[in-house]
C-alpha atoms as a PDB file:
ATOM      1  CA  UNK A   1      20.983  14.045  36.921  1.00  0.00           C
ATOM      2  CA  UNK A   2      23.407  12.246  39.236  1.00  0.00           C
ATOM      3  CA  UNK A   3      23.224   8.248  39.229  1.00  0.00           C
ATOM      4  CA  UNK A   4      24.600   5.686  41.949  1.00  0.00           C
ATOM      5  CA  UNK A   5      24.365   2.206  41.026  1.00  0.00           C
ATOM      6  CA  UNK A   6      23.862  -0.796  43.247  1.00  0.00           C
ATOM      7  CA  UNK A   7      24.019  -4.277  42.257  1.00  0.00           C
ATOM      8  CA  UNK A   8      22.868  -6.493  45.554  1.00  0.00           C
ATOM      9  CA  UNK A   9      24.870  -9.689  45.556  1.00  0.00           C
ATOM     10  CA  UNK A  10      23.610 -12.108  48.470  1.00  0.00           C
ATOM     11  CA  UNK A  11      26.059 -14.931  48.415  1.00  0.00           C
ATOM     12  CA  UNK A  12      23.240 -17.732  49.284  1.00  0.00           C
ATOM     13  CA  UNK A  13      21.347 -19.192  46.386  1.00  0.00           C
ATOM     14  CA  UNK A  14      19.046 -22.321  46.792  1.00  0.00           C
ATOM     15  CA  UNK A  15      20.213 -23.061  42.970  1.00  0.00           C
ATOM     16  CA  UNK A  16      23.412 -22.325  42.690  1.00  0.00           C
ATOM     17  CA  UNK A  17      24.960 -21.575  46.296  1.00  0.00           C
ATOM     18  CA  UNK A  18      28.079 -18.804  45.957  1.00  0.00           C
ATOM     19  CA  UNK A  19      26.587 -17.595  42.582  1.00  0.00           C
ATOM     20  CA  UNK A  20      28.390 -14.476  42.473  1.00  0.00           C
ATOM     21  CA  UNK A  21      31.933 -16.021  43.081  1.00  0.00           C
ATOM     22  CA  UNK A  22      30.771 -18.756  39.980  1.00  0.00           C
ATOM     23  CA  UNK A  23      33.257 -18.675  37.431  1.00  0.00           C
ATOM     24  CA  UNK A  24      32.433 -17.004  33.821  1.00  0.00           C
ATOM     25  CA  UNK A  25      35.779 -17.250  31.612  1.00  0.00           C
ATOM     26  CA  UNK A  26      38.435 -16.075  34.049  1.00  0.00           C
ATOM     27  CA  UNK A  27      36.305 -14.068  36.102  1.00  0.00           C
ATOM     28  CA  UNK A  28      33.557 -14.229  38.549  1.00  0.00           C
ATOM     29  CA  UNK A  29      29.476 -13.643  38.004  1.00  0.00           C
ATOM     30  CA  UNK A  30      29.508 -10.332  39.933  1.00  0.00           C
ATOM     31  CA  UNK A  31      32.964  -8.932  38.314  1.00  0.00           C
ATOM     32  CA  UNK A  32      31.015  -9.107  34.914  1.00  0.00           C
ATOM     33  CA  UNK A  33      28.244  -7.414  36.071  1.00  0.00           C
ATOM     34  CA  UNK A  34      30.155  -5.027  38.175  1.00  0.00           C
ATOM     35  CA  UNK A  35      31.982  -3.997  34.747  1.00  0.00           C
ATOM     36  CA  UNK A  36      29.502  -3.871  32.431  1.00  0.00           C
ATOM     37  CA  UNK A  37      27.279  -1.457  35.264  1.00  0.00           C
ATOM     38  CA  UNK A  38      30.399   1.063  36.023  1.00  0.00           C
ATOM     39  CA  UNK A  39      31.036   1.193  32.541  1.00  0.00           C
ATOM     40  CA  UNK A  40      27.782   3.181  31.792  1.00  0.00           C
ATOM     41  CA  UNK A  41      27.843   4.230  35.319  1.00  0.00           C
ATOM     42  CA  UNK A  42      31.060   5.139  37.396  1.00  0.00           C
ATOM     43  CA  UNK A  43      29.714   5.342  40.767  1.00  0.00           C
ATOM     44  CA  UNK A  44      28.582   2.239  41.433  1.00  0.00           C
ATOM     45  CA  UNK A  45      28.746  -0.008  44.628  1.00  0.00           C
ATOM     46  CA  UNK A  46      28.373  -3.800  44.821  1.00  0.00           C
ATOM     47  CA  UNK A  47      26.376  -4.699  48.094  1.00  0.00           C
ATOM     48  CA  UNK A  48      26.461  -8.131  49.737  1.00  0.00           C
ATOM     49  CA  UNK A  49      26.335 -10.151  52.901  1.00  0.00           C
ATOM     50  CA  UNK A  50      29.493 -11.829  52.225  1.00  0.00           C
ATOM     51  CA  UNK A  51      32.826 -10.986  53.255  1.00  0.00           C
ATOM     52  CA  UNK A  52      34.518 -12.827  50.771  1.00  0.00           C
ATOM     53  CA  UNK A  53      32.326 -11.264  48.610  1.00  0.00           C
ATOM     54  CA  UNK A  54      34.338  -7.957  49.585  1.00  0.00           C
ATOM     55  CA  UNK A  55      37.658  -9.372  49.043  1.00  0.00           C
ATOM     56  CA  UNK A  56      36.827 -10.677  45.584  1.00  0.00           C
ATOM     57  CA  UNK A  57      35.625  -7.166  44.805  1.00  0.00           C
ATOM     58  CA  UNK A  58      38.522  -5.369  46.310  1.00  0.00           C
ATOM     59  CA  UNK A  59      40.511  -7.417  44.041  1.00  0.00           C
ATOM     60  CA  UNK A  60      39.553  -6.519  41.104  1.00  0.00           C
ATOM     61  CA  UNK A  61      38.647  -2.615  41.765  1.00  0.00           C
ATOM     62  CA  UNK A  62      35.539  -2.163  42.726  1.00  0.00           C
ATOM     63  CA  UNK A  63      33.746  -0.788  45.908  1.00  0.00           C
ATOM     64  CA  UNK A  64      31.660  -3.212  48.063  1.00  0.00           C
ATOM     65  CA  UNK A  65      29.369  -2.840  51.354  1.00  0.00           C
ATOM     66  CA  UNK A  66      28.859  -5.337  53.714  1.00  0.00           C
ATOM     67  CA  UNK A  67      24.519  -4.955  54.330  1.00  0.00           C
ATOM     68  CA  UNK A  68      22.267  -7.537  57.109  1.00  0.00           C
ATOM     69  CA  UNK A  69      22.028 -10.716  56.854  1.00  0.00           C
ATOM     70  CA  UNK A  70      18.458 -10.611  57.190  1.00  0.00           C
ATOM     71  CA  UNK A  71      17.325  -8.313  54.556  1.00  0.00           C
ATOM     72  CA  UNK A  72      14.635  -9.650  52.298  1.00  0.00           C
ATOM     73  CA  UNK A  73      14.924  -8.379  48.765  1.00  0.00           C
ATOM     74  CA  UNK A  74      17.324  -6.915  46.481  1.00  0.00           C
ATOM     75  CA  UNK A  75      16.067  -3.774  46.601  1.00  0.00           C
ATOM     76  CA  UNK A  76      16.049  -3.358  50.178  1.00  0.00           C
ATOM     77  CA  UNK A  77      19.918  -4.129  50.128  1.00  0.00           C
ATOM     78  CA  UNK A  78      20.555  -1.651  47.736  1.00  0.00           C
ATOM     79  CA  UNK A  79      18.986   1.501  49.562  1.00  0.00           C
ATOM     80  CA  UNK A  80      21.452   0.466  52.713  1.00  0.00           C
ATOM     81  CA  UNK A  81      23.892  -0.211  50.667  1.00  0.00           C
ATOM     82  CA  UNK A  82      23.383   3.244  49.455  1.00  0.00           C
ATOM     83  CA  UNK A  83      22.769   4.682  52.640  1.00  0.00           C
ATOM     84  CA  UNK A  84      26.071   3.270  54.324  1.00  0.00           C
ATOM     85  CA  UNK A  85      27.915   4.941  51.469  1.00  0.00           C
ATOM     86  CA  UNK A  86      26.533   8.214  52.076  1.00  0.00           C
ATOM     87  CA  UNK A  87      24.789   8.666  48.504  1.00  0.00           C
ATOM     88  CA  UNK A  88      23.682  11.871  47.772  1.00  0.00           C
ATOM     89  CA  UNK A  89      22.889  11.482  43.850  1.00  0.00           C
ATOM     90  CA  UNK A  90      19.359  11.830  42.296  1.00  0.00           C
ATOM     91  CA  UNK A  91      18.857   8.311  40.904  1.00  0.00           C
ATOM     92  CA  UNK A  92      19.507   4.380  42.913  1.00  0.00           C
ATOM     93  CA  UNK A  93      20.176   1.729  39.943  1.00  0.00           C
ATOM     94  CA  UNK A  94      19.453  -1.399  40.965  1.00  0.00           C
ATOM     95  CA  UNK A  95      21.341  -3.789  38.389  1.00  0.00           C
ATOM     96  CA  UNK A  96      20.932  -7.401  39.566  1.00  0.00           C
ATOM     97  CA  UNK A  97      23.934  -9.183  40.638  1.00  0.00           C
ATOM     98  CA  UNK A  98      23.529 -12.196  38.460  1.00  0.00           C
ATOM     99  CA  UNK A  99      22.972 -10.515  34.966  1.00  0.00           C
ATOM    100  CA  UNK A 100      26.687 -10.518  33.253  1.00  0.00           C
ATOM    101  CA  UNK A 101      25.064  -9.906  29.930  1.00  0.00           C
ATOM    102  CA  UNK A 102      23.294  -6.885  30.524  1.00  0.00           C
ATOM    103  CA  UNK A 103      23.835  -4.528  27.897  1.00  0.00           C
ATOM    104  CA  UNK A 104      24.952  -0.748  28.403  1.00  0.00           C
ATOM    105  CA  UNK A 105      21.425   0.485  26.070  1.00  0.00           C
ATOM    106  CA  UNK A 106      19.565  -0.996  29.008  1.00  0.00           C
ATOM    107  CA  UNK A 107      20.873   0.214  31.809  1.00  0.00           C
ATOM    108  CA  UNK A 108      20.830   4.031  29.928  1.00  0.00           C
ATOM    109  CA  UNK A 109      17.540   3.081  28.943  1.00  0.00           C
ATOM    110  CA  UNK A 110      15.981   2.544  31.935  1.00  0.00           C
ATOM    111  CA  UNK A 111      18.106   5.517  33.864  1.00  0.00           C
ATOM    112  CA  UNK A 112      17.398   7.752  31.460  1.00  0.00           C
ATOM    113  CA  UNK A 113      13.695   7.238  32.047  1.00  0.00           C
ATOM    114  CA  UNK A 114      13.509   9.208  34.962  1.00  0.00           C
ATOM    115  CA  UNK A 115      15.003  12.670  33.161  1.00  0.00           C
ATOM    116  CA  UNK A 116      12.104  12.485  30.608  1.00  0.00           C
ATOM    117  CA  UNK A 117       8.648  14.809  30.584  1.00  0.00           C
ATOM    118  CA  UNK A 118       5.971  13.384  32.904  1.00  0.00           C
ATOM    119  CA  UNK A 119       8.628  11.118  34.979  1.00  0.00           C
ATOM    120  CA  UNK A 120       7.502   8.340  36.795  1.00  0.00           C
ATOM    121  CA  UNK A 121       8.601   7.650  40.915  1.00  0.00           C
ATOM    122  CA  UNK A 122      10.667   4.284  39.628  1.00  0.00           C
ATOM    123  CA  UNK A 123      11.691   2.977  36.461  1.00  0.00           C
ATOM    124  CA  UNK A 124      12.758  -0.392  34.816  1.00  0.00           C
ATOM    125  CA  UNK A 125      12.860  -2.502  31.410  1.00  0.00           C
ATOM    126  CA  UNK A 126      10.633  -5.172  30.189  1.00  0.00           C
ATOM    127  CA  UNK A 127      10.952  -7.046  26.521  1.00  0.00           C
ATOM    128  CA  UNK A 128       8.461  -8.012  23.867  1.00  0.00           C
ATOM    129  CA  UNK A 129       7.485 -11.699  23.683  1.00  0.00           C
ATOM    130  CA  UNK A 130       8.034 -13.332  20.918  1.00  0.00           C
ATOM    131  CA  UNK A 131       5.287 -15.437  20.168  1.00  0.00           C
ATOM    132  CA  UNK A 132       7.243 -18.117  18.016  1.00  0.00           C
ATOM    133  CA  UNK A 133       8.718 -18.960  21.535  1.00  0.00           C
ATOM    134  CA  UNK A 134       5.050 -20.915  22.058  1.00  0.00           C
ATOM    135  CA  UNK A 135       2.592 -20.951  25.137  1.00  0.00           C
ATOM    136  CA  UNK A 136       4.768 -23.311  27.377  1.00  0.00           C
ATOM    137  CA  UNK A 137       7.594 -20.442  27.489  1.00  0.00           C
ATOM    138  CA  UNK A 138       5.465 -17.348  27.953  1.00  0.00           C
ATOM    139  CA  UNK A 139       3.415 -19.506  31.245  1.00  0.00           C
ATOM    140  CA  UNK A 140       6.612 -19.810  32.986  1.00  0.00           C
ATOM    141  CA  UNK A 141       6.107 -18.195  36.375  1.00  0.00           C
ATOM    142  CA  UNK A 142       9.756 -17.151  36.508  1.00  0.00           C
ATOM    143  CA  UNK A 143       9.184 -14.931  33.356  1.00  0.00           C
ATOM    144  CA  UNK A 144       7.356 -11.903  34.781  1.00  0.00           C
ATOM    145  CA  UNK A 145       4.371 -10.414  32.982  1.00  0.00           C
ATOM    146  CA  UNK A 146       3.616  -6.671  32.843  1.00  0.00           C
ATOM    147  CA  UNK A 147       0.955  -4.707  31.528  1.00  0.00           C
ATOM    148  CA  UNK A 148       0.938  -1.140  31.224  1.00  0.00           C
ATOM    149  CA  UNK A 149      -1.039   1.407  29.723  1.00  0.00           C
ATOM    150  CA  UNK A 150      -0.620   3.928  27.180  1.00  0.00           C
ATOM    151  CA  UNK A 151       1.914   5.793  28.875  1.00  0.00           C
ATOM    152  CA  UNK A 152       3.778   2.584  29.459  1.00  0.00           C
ATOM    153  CA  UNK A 153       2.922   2.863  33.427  1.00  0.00           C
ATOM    154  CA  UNK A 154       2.653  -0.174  35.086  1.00  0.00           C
ATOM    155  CA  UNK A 155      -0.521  -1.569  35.637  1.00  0.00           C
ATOM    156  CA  UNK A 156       0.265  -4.787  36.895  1.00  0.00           C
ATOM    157  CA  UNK A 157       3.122  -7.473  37.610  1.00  0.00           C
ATOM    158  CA  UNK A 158       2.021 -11.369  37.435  1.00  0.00           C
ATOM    159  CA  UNK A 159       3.724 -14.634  37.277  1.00  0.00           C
ATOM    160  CA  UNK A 160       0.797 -16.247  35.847  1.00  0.00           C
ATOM    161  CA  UNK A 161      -0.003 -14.814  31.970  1.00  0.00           C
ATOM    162  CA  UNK A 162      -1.646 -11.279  31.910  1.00  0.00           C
ATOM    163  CA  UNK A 163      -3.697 -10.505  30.030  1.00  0.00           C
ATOM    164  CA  UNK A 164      -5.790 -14.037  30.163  1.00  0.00           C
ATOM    165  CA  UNK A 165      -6.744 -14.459  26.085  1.00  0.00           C
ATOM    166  CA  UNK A 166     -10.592 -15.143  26.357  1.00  0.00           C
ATOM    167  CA  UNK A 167     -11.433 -18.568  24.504  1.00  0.00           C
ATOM    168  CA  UNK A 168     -12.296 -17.365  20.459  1.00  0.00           C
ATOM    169  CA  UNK A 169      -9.535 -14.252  21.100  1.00  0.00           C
ATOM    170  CA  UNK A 170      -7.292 -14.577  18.275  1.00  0.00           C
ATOM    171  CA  UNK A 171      -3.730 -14.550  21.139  1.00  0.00           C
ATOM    172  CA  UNK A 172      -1.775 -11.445  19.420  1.00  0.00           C
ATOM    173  CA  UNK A 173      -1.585  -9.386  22.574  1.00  0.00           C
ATOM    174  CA  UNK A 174       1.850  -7.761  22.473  1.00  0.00           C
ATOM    175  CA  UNK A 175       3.016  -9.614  25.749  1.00  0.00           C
ATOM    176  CA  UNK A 176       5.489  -8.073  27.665  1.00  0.00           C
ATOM    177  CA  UNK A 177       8.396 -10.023  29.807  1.00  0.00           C
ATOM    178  CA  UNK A 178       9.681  -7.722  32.661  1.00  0.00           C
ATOM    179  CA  UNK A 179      13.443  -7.275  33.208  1.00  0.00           C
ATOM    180  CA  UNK A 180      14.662  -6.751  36.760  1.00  0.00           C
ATOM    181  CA  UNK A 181      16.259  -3.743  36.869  1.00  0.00           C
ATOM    182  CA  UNK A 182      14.934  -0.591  38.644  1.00  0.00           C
ATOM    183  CA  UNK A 183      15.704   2.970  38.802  1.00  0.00           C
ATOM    184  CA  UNK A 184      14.343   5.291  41.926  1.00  0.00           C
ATOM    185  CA  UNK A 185      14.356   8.881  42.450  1.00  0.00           C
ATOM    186  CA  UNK A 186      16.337   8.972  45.803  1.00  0.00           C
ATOM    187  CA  UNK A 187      13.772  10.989  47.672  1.00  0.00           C
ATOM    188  CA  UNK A 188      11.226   8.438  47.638  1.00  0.00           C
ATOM    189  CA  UNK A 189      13.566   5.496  48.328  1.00  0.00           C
ATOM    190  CA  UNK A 190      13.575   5.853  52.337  1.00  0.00           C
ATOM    191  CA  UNK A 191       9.698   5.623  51.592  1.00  0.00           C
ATOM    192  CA  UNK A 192       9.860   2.179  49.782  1.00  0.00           C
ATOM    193  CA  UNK A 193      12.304   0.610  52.811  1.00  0.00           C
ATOM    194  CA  UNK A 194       9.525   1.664  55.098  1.00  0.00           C
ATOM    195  CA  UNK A 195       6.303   0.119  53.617  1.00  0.00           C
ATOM    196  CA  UNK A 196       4.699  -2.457  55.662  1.00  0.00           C
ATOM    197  CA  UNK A 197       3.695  -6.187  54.613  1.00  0.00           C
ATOM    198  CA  UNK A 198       1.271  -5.965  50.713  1.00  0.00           C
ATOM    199  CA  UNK A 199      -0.635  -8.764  50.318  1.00  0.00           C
ATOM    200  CA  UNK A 200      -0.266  -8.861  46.537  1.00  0.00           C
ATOM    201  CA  UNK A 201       3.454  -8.795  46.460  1.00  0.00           C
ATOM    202  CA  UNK A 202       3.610 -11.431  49.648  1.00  0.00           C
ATOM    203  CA  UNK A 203       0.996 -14.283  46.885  1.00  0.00           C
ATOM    204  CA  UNK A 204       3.280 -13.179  43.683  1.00  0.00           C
ATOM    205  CA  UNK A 205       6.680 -12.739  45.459  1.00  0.00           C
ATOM    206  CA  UNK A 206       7.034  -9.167  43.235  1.00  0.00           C
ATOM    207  CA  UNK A 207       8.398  -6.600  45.313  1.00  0.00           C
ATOM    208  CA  UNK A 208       7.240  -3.938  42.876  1.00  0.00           C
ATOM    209  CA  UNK A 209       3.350  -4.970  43.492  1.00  0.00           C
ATOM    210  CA  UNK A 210       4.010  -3.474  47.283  1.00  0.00           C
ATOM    211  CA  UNK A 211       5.286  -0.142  45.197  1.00  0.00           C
ATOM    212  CA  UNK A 212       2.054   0.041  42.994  1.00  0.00           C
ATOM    213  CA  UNK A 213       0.117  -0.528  46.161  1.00  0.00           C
ATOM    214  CA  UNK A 214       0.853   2.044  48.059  1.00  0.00           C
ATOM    215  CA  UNK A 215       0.582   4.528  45.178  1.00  0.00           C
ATOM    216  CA  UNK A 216       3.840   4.696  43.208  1.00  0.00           C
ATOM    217  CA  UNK A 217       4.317   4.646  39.477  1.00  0.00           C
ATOM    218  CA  UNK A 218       6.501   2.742  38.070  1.00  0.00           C
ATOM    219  CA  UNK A 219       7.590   3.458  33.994  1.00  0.00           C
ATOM    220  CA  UNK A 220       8.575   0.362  31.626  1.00  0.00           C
ATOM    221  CA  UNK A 221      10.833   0.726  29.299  1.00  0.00           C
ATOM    222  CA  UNK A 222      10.855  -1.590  26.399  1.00  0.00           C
ATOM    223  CA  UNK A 223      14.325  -2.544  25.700  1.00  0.00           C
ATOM    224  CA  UNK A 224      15.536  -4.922  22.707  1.00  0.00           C
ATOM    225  CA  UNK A 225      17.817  -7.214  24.474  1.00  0.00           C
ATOM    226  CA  UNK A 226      17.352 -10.623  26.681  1.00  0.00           C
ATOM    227  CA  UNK A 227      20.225 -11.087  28.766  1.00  0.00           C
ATOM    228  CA  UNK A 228      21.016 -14.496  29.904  1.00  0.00           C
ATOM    229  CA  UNK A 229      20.272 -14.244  33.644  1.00  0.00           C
ATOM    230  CA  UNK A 230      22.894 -16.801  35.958  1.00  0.00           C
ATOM    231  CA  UNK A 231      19.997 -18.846  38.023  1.00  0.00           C
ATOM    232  CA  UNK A 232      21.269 -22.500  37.599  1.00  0.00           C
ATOM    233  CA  UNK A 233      24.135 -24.747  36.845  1.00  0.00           C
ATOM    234  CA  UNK A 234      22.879 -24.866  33.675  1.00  0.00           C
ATOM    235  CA  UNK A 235      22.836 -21.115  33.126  1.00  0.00           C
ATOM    236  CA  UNK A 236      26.281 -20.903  34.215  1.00  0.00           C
ATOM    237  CA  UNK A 237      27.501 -23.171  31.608  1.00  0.00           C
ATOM    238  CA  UNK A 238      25.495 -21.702  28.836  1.00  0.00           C
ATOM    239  CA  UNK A 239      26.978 -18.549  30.081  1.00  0.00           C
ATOM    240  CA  UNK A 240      30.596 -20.261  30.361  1.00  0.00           C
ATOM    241  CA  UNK A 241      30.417 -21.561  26.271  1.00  0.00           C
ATOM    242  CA  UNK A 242      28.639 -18.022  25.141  1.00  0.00           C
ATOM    243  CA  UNK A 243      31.733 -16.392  26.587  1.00  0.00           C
ATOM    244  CA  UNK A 244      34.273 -18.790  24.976  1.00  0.00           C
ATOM    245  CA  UNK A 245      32.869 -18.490  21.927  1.00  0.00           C
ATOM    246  CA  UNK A 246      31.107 -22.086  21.466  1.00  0.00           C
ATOM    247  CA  UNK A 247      27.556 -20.969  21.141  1.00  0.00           C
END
């Protein structure tokens, strides 16, 4: 099984504007990531909208593809990113651009899904919730819920809490946070840029929802590890003092 990895880095962020150029040690947000993907997978290919984006990849080795301006998600970047470079491989891996942490067992992990017995059309990663975390951390609409079934297939994606625990419920369901990462079987990925508006993922703002709509399944993997993601200032210095050692 042949992978090409893509790791869409749009230089506009409401929260942190020129996140992937954002400083982490003595290199860049997207260099870390960039590293830590072609590590585990050699071909991979950072896609952006940002020529300086380009130059800061060029400089330290990697291969980078200039996409629209006006593309709307991640994902959508990386299939022209992947199209522009002429990939011919069995398997797109979409590895965010602003996950420097992300740990080589996840990315195999969530490749690796799509070489097993009853493989589904897309795969990606999603943690346990711990429940000592408390209520207030598990509501937060920028953790994503899944809920899959006993196949671990995707049922459904919320930002609100799924399951809802009915009032007398004891609250022990084994929650489950989803982790943005995807992997595609290529042939289906010219499908996916084509589908047309999905109500569901337009009120949620989940791209997969659009996926599950129009018929594909999706596998979760349940992975061990919570990367810090780089959203925020804030994140960024957390990220800063966990690479120097301080925390």
């Amino acid at each position: 099984m042949t992978i090409t990895a893509v790791i869409p880095a749009r230089y506009g962020s409401s929260r942190l504007p020129g996140k992937p150029l954002a400083m982490i040690g003595d290199a860049p947000v997207i260099e870390h990531v960039w590293r830590r993907v072609s590590a585990v997978v050699p071909d991979t290919i950072i896609a952006t909208d940002s020529d300086e984006i380009v130059r800061a990849a060029t400089g330290f080795g990697a291969r980078a593809v200039i996409t629209s301006t006006d593309i709307t998600t991640g994902t959508l970047r990386c299939i022209e990113a992947y199209y522009h470079a002429g990939g011919c491989s069995d398997v797109l891996l979409n590895v965010q651009g602003d996950e420097p942490f992300i740990s080589a067992a996840t990315i195999e992990a969530v490749a690796s899904r799509l070489s097993m017995p009853d493989t589904p059309d897309i795969a990606t990663a999603a943690t346990r919730f711990d429940p000592a975390e408390g209520y207030e951390q598990l509501a937060d609409p920028n953790r994503v819920k899944v809920v899959t079934d006993r196949r671990l297939r995707a049922l459904y994606f919320s930002r609100a809490v799924i399951p809802s625990i009915h009032p007398g419920h004891p609250g022990n369901y084994p929650y489950l946070i989803h982790h943005g990462i995807y992997a595609f079987r290529t042939q289906i990925i010219g499908e996916i840029a084509s589908l047309g508006p999905c109500a569901l993922a337009e009120a949620e703002k989940l791209e997969q929802l659009a996926w599950l709509n129009a018929g594909y399944s999706i596998g979760v993997t349940v992975v061990g590890d919570v990367p810090l993601a780089i959203d925020t200032p804030a994140d960024l210095a957390q990220a800063n003092d966990l690479m120097s050692g301080r925390i």
